[in-house]
C-alpha atoms as a PDB file:
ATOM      1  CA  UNK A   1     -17.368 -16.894  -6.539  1.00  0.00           C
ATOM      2  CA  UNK A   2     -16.413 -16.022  -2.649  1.00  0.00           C
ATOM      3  CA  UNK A   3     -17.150 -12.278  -2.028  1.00  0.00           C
ATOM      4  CA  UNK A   4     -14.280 -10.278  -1.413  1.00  0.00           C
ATOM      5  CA  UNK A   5     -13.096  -8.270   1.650  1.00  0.00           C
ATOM      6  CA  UNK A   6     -12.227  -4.986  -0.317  1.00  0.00           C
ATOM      7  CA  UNK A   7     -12.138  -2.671   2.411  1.00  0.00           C
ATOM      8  CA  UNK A   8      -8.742  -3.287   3.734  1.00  0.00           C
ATOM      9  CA  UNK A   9      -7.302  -2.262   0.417  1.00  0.00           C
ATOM     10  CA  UNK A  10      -9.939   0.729   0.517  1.00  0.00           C
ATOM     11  CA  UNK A  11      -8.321   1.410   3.364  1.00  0.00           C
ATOM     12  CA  UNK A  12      -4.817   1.671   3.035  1.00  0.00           C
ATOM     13  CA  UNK A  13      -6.046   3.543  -0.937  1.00  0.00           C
ATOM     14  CA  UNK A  14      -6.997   5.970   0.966  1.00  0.00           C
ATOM     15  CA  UNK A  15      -4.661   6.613   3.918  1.00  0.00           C
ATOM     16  CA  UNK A  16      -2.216   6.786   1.301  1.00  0.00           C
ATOM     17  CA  UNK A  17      -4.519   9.644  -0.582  1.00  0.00           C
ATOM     18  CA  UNK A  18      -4.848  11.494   2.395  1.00  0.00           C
ATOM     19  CA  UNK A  19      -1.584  12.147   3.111  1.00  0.00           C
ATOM     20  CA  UNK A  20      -0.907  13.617  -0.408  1.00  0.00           C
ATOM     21  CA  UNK A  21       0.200  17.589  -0.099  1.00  0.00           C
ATOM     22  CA  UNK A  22      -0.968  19.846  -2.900  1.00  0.00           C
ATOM     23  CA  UNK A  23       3.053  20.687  -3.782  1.00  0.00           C
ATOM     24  CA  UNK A  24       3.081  16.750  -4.909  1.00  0.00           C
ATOM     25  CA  UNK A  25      -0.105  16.806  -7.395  1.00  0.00           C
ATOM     26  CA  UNK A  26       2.220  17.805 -10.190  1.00  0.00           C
ATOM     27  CA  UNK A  27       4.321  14.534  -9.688  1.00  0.00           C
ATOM     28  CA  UNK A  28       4.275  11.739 -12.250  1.00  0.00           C
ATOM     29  CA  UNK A  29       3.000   8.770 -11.551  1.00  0.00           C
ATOM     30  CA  UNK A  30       4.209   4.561 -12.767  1.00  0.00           C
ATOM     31  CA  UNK A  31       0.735   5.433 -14.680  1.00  0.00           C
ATOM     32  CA  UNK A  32       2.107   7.179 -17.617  1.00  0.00           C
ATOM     33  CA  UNK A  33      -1.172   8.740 -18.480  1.00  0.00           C
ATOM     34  CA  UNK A  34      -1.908  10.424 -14.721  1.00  0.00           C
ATOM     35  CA  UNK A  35      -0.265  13.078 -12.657  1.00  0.00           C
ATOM     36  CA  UNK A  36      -0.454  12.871  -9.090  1.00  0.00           C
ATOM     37  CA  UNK A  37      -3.378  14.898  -9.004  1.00  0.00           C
ATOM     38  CA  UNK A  38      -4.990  13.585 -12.256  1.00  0.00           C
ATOM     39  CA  UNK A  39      -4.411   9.578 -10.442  1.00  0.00           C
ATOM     40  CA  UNK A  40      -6.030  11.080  -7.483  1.00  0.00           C
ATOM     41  CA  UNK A  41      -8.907  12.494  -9.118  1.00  0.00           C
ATOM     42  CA  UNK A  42      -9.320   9.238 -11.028  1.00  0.00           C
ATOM     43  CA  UNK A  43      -9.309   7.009  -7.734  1.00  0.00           C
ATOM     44  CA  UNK A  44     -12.345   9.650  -6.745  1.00  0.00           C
ATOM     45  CA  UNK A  45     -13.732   8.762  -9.843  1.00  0.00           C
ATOM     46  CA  UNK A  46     -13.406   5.220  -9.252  1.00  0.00           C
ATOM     47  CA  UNK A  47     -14.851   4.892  -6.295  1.00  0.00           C
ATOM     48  CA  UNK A  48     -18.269   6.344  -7.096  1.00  0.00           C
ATOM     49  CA  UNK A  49     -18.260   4.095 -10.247  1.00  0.00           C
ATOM     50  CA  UNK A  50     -17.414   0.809  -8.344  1.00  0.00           C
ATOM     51  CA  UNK A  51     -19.645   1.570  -5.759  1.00  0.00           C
ATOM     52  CA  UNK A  52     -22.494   1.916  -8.053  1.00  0.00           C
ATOM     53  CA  UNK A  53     -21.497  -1.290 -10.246  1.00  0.00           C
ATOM     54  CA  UNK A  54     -22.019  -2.988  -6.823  1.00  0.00           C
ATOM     55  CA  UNK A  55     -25.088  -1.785  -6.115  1.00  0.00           C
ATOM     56  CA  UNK A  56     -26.875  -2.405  -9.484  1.00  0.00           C
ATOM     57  CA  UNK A  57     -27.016   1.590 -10.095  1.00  0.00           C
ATOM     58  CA  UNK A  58     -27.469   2.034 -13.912  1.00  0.00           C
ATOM     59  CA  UNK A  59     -27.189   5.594 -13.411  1.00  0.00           C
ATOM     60  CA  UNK A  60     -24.949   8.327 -15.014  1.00  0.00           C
ATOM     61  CA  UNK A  61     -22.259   7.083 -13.103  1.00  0.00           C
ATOM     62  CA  UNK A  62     -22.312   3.454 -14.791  1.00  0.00           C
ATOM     63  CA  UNK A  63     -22.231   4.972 -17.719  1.00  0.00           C
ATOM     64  CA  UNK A  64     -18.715   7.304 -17.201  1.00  0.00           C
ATOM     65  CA  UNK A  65     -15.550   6.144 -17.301  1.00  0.00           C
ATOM     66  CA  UNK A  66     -13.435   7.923 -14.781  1.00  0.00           C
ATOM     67  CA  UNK A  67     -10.654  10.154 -16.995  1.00  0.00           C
ATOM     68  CA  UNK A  68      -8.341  11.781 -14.307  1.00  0.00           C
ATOM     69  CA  UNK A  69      -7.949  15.135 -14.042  1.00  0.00           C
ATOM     70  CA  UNK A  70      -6.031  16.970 -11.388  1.00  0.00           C
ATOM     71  CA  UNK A  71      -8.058  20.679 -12.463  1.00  0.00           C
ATOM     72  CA  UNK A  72     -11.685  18.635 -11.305  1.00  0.00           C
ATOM     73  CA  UNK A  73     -10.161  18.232  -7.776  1.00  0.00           C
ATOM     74  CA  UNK A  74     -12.707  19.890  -5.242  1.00  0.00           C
ATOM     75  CA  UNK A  75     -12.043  21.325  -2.075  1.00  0.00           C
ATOM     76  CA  UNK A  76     -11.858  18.394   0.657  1.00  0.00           C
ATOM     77  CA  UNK A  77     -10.622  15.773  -1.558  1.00  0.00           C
ATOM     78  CA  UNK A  78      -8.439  14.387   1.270  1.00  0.00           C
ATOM     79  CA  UNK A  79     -11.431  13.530   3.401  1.00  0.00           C
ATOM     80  CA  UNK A  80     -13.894  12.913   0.602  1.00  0.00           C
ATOM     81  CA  UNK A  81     -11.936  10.088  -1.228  1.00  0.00           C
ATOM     82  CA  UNK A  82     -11.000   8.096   1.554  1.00  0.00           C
ATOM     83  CA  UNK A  83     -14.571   8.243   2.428  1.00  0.00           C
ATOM     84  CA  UNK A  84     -16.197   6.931  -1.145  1.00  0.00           C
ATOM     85  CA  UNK A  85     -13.563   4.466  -0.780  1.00  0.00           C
ATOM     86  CA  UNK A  86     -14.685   2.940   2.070  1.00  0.00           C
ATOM     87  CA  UNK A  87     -18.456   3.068   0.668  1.00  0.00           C
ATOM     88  CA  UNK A  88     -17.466   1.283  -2.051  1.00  0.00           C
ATOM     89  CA  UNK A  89     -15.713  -1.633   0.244  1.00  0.00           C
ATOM     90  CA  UNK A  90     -18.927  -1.715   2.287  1.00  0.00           C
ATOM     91  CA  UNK A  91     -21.229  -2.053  -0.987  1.00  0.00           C
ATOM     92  CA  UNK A  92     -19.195  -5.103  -2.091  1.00  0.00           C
ATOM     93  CA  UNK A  93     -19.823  -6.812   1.510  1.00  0.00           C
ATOM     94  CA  UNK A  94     -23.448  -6.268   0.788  1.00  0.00           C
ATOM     95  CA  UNK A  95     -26.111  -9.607  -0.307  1.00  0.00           C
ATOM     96  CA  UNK A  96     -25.972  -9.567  -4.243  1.00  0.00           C
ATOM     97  CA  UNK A  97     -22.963  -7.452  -4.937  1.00  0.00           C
ATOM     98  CA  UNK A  98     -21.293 -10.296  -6.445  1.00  0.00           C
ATOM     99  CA  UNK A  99     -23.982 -11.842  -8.252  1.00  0.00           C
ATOM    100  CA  UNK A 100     -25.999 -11.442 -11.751  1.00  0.00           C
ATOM    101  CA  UNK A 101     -24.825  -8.736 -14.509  1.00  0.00           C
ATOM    102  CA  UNK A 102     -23.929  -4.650 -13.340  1.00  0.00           C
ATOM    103  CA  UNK A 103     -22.823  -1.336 -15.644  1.00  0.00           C
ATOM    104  CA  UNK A 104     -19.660  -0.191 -15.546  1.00  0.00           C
ATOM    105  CA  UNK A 105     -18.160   2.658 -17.406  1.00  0.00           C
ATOM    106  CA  UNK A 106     -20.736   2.622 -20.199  1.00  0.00           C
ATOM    107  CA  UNK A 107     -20.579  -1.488 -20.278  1.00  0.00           C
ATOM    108  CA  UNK A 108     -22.106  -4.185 -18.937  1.00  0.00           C
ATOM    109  CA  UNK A 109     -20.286  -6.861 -16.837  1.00  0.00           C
ATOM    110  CA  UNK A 110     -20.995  -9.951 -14.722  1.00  0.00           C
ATOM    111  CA  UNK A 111     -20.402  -8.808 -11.563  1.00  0.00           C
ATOM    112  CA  UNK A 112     -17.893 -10.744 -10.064  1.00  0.00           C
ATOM    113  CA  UNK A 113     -15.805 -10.004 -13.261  1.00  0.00           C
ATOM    114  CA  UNK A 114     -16.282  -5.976 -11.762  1.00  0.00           C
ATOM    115  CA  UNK A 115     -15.503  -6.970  -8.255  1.00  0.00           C
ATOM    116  CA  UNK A 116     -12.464  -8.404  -9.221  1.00  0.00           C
ATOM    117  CA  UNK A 117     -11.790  -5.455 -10.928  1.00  0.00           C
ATOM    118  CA  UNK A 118     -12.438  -3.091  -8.114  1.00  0.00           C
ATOM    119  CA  UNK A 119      -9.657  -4.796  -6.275  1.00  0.00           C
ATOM    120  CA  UNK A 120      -7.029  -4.604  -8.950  1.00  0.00           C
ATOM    121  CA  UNK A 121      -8.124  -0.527  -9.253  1.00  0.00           C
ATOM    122  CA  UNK A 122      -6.996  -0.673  -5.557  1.00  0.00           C
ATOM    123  CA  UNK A 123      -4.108  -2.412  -5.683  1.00  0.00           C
ATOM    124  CA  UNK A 124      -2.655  -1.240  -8.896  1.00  0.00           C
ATOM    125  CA  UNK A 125      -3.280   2.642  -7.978  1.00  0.00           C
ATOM    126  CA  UNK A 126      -2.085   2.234  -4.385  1.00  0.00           C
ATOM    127  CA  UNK A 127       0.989   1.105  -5.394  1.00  0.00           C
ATOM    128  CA  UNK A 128       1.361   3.791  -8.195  1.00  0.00           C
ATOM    129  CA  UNK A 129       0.475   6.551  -5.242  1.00  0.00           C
ATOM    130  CA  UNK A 130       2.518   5.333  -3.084  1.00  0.00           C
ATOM    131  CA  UNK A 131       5.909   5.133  -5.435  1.00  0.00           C
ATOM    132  CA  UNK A 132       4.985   8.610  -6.321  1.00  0.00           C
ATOM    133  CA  UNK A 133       5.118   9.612  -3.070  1.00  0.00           C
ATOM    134  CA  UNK A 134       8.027   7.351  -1.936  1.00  0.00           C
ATOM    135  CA  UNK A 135       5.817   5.804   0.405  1.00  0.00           C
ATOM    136  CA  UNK A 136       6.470   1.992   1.109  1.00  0.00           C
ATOM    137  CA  UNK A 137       3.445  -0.022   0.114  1.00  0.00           C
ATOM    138  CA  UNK A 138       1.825  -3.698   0.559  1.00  0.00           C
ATOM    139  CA  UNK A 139      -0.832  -4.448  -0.540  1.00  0.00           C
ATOM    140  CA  UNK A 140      -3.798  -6.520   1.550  1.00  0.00           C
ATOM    141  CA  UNK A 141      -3.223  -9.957   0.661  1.00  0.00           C
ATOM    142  CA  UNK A 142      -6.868 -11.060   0.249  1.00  0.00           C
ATOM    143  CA  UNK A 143      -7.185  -8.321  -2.509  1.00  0.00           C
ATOM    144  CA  UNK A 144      -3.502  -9.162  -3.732  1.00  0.00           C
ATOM    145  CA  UNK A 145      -5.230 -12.496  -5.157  1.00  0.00           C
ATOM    146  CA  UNK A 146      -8.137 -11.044  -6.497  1.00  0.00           C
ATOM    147  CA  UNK A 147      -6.484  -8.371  -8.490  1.00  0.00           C
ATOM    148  CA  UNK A 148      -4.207 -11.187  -9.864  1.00  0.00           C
ATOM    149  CA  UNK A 149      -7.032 -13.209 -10.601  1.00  0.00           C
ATOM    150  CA  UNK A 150      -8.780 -10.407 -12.629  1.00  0.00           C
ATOM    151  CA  UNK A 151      -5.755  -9.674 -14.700  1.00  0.00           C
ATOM    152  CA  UNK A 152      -4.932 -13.137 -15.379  1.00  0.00           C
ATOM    153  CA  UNK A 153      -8.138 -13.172 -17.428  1.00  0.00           C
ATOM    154  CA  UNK A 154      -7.057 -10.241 -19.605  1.00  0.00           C
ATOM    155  CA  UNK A 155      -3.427  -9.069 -19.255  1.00  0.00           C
ATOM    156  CA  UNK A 156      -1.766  -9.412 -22.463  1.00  0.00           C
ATOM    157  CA  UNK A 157       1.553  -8.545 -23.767  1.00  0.00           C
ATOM    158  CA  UNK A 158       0.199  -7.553 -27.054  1.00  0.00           C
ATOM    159  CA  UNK A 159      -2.384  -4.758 -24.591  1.00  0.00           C
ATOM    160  CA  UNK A 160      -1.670  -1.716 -26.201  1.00  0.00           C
ATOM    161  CA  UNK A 161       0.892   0.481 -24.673  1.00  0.00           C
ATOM    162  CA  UNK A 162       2.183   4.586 -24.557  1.00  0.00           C
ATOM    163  CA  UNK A 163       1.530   7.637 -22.414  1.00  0.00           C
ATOM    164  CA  UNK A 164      -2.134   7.701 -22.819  1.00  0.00           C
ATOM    165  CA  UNK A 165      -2.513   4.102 -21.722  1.00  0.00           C
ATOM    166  CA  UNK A 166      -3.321   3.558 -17.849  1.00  0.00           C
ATOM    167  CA  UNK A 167      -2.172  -0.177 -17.828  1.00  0.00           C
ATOM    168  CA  UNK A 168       0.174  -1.273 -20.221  1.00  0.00           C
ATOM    169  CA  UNK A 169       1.356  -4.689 -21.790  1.00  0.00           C
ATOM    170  CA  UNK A 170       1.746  -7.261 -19.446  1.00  0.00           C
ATOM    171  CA  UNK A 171       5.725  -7.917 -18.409  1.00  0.00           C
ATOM    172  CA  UNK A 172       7.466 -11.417 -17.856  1.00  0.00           C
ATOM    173  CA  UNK A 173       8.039 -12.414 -14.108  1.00  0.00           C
ATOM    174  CA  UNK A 174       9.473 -15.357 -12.568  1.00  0.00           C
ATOM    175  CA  UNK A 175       6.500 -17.785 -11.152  1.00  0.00           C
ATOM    176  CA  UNK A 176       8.258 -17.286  -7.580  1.00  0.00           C
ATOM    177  CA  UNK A 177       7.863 -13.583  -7.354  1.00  0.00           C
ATOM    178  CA  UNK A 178       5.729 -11.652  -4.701  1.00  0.00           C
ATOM    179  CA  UNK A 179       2.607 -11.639  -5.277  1.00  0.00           C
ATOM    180  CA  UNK A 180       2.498  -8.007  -5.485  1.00  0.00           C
ATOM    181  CA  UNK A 181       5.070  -8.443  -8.072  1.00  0.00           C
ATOM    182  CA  UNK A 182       3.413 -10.170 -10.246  1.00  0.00           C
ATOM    183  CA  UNK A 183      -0.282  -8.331  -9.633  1.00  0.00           C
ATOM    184  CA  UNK A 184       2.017  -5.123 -10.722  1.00  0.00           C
ATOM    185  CA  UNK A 185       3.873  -7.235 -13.917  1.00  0.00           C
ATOM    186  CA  UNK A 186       0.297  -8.267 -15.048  1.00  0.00           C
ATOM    187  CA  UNK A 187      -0.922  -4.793 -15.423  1.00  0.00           C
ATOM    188  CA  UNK A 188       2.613  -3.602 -16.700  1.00  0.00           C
ATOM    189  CA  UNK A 189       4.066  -1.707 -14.709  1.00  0.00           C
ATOM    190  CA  UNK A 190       7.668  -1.249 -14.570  1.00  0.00           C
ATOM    191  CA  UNK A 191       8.655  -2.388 -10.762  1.00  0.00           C
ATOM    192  CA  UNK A 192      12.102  -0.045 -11.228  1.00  0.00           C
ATOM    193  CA  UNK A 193      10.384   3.107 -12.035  1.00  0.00           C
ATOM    194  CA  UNK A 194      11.698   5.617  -9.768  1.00  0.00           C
ATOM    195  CA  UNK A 195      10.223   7.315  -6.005  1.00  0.00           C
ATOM    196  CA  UNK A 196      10.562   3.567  -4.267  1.00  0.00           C
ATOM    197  CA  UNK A 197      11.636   5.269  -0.480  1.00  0.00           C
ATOM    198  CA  UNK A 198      15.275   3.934  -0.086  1.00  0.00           C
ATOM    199  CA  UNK A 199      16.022   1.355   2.648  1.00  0.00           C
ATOM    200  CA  UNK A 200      16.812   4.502   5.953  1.00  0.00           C
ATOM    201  CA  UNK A 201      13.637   5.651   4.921  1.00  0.00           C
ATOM    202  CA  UNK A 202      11.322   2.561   5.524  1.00  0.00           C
ATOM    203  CA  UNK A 203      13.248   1.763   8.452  1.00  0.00           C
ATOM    204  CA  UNK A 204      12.786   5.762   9.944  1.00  0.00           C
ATOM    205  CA  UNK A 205       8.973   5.328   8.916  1.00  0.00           C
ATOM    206  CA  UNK A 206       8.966   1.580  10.770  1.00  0.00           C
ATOM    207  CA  UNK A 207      10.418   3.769  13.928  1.00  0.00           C
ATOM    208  CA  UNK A 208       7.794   6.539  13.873  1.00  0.00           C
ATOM    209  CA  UNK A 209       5.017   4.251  13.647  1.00  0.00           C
ATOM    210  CA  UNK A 210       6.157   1.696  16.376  1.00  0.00           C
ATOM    211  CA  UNK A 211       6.529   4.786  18.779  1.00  0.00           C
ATOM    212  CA  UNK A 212       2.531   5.871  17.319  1.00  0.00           C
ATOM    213  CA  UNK A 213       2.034   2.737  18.174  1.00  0.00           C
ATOM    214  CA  UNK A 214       0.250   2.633  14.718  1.00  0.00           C
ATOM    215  CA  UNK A 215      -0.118  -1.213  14.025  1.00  0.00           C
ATOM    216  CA  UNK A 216      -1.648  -0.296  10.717  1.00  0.00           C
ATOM    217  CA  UNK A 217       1.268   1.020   9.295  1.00  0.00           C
ATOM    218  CA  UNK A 218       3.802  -1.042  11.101  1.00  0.00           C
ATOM    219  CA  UNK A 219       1.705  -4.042   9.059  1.00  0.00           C
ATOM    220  CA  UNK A 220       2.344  -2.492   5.902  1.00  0.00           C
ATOM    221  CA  UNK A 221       6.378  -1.827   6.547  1.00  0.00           C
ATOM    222  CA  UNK A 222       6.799  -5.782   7.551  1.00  0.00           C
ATOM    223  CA  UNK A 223       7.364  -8.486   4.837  1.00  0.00           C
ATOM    224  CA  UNK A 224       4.845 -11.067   5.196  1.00  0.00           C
ATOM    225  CA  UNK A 225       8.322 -13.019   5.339  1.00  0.00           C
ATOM    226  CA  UNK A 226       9.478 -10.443   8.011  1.00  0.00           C
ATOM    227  CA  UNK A 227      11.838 -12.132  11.076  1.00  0.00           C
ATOM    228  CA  UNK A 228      13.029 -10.429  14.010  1.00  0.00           C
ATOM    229  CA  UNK A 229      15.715 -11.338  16.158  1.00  0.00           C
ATOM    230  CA  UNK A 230      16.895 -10.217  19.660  1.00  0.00           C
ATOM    231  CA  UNK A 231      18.633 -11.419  22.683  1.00  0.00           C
ATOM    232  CA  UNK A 232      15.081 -12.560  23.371  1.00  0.00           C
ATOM    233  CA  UNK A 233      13.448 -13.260  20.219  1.00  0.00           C
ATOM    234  CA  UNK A 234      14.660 -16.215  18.224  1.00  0.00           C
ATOM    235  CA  UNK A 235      14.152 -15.337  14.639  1.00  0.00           C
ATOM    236  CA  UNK A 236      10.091 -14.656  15.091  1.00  0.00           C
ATOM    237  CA  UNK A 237       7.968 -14.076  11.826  1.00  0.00           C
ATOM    238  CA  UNK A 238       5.992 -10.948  11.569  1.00  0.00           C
ATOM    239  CA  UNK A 239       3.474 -11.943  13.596  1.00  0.00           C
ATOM    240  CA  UNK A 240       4.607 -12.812  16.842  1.00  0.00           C
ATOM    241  CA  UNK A 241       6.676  -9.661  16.214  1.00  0.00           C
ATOM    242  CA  UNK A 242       3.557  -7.670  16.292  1.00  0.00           C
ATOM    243  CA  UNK A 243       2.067  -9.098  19.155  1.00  0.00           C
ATOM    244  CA  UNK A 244       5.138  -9.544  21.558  1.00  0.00           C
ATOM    245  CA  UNK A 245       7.182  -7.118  20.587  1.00  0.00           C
ATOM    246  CA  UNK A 246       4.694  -3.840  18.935  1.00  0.00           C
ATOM    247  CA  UNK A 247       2.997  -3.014  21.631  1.00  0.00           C
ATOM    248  CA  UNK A 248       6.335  -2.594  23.939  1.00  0.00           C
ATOM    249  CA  UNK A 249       6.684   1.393  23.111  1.00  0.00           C
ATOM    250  CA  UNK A 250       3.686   2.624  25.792  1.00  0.00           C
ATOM    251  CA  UNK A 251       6.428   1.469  28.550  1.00  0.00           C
ATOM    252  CA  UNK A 252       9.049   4.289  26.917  1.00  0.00           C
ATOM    253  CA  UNK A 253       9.479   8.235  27.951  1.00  0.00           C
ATOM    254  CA  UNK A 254      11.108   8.810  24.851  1.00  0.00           C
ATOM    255  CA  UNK A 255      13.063   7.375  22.063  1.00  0.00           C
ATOM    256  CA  UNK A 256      15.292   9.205  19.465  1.00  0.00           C
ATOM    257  CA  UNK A 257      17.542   7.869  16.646  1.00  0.00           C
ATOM    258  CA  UNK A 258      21.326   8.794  16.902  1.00  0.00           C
ATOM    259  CA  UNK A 259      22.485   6.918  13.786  1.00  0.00           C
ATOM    260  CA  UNK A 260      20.795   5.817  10.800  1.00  0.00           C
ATOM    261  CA  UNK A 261      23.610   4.228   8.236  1.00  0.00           C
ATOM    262  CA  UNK A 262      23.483   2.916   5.372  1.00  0.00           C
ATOM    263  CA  UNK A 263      24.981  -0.746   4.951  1.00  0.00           C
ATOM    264  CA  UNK A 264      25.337  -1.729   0.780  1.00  0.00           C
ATOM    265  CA  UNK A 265      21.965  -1.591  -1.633  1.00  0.00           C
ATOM    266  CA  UNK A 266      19.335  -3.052   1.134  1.00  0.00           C
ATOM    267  CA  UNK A 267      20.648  -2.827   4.490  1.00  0.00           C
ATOM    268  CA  UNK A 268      21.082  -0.012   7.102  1.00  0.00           C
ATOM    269  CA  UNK A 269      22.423   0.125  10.787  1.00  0.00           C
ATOM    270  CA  UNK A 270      20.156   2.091  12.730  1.00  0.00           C
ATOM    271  CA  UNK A 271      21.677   3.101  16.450  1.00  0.00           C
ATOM    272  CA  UNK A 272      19.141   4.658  18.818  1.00  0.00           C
ATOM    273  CA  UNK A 273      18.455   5.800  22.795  1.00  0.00           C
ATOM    274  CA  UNK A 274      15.582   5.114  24.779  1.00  0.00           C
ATOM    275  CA  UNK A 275      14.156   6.240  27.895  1.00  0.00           C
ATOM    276  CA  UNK A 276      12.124   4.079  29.712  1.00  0.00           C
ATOM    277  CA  UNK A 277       9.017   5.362  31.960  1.00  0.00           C
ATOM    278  CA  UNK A 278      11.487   4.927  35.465  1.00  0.00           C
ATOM    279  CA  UNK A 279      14.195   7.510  33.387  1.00  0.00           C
ATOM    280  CA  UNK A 280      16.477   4.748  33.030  1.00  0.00           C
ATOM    281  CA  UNK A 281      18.278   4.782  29.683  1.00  0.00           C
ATOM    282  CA  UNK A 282      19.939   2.666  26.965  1.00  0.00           C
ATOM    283  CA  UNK A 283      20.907   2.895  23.654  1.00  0.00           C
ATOM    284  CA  UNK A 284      20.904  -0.703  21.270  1.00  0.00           C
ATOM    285  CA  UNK A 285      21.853  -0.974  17.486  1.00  0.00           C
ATOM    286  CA  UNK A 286      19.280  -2.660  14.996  1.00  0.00           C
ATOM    287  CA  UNK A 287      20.723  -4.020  11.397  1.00  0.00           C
ATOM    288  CA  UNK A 288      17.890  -4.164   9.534  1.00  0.00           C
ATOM    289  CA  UNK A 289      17.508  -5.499   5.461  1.00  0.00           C
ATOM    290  CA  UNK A 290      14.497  -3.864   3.061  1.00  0.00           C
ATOM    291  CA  UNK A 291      13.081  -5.505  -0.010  1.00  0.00           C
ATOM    292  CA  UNK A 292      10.848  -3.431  -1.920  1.00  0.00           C
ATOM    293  CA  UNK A 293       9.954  -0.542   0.511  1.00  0.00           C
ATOM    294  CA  UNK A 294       9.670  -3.069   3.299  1.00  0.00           C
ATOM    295  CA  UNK A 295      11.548  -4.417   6.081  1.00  0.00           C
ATOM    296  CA  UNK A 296      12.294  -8.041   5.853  1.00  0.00           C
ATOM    297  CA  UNK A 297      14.787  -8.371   8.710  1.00  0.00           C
ATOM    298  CA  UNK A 298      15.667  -7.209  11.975  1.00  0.00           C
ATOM    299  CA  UNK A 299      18.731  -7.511  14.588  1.00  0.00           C
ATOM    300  CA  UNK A 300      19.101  -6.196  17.465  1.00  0.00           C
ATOM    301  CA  UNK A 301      21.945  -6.118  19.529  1.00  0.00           C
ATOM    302  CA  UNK A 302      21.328  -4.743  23.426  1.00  0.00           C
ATOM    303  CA  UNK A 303      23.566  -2.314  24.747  1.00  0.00           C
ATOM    304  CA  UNK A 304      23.281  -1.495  28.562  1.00  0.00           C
ATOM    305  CA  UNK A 305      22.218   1.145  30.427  1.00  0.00           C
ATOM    306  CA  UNK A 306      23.734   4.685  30.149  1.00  0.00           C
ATOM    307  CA  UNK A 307      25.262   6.594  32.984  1.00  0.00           C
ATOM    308  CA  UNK A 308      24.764  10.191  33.194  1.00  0.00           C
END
């Protein structure tokens, strides 16, 4: 099969690690069987095991199957992990990693069986992290169909289920879902469970990033079906948004919200004032609409410039 780009995923894995404080190890997770912390310590885990699998390593580590356990956490974890994960995305670019038979937690696999793997371990866990944390999540599409294309071989609803179970039975879904949807039904987790940020939140995030002018994150807020419309901008998808519209905030002083509202289950009304680099200044009003922790639409209606 096609090698697969894993380190996107890796990526965003571990962004999402680092930014874990140690007063939110003791969360629960959608994985019934981890904490926070012991999810954490598993992705460590995981990490040096996939890494070796790629690299043919029969060693001690293909021979462990990573448990979880928030109390084996070492000092540094925030850098460490996001590190190993992007070793492991750079092994499985390497010549070979794909090909023949590896060892993986005490078992031997083909190897693009494990690959495919690896990227489920991603997704799966990035999205569990990430509704722990009430973080919005999306997961890299490339790795998206990978992860669907390992569980497809061996989701079942009859897999075995309870608290010490890390994936559980697999859950009907409508053929039309999300991808990520169905990715997350396949390994059976329950896309209701609780710490999904609520709609203000993603679009407060989506405002703190655009004024970072951190395109990463701004990617993972937008909908792949994202549109954005202004007195300018005639219903543009996601990515003309991100390069006509993104890289606008280097021309402002300063920007603060002055409203963020609510509007029904998905929706808020987000007023806000901006000062451009001349000290002129203007306030407009967005109404934005969130599926699933991220935006999928944007208005925005102009207002003109403030005296005073």
């Amino acid at each position: 099969m096609s090698n697969v780009d894993l380190a996107p995923a890796a990526r965003q894995l571990g962004d999402l690690v680092a930014r874990v404080t140690d007063a939110e190890l003791a969360r629960p997770t959608p994985c019934p069987a981890y904490t926070l912390g012991d999810l954490i310590e598993h992705i460590g885990g995981t990490a040096l095991a996939f890494t070796a699998a790629a690299r043919k390593d029969t060693g001690r580590r293909a021979d462990r199957a990573p448990a979880g356990d928030a109390s084996r956490l070492e000092p540094g974890w925030r850098e460490r992990i996001p590190r190993d994960l992007a070793v492991l995305a750079a092994a499985w670019s390497e010549p070979g990693a794909w090909t023949g038979m590896t060892r993986i937690a005490g078992g031997e696999a083909p190897a693009d069986v494990v690959g495919l793997s690896a990227a489920d371990e991603l997704i799966v866990h990035g999205w569990d992290l990430a509704r722990a944390t009430g973080q919005p999540y999306a997961g890299d599409p490339e790795a998206l169909e990978a992860a669907r294309g390992f569980l497809a071989m061996f989701a079942s609803p009859d897999a075995p289920a309870g608290p010490d179970v890390p994936f559980g039975p697999a859950r009907p879904l409508a053929d039309d879902a999300p991808l990520l949807d169905q990715v997350l039904a396949l390994a059976g987790r329950d896309l209701d469970w609780p710490g999904a940020p609520a709609p203000a939140d993603v679009v407060r995030a989506s405002v703190e990033a655009y004024l970072a002018l951190d395109r990463a994150a701004v990617e993972v807020l937008l909908a792949e079906d994202y549109v954005f419309t202004s007195p300018q901008d005639d219903h543009i998808g996601k990515a003309d948004f991100l390069d006509r519209c993104f890289p606008t905030a280097g021309r402002l002083r300063s920007q603060q919200i002055v409203e963020l509202v609510p509007a029904g289950e998905d929706a808020v009304f987000l007023l806000y004032e901006y000062v451009l680099a001349n000290g002129e200044r203007y306030r407009n009003t967005e109404y934005s609409t969130v599926r699933g922790g991220q935006l999928t639409e944007t208005q925005v209606f102009f207002g003109g410039r403030m005296r005073g």
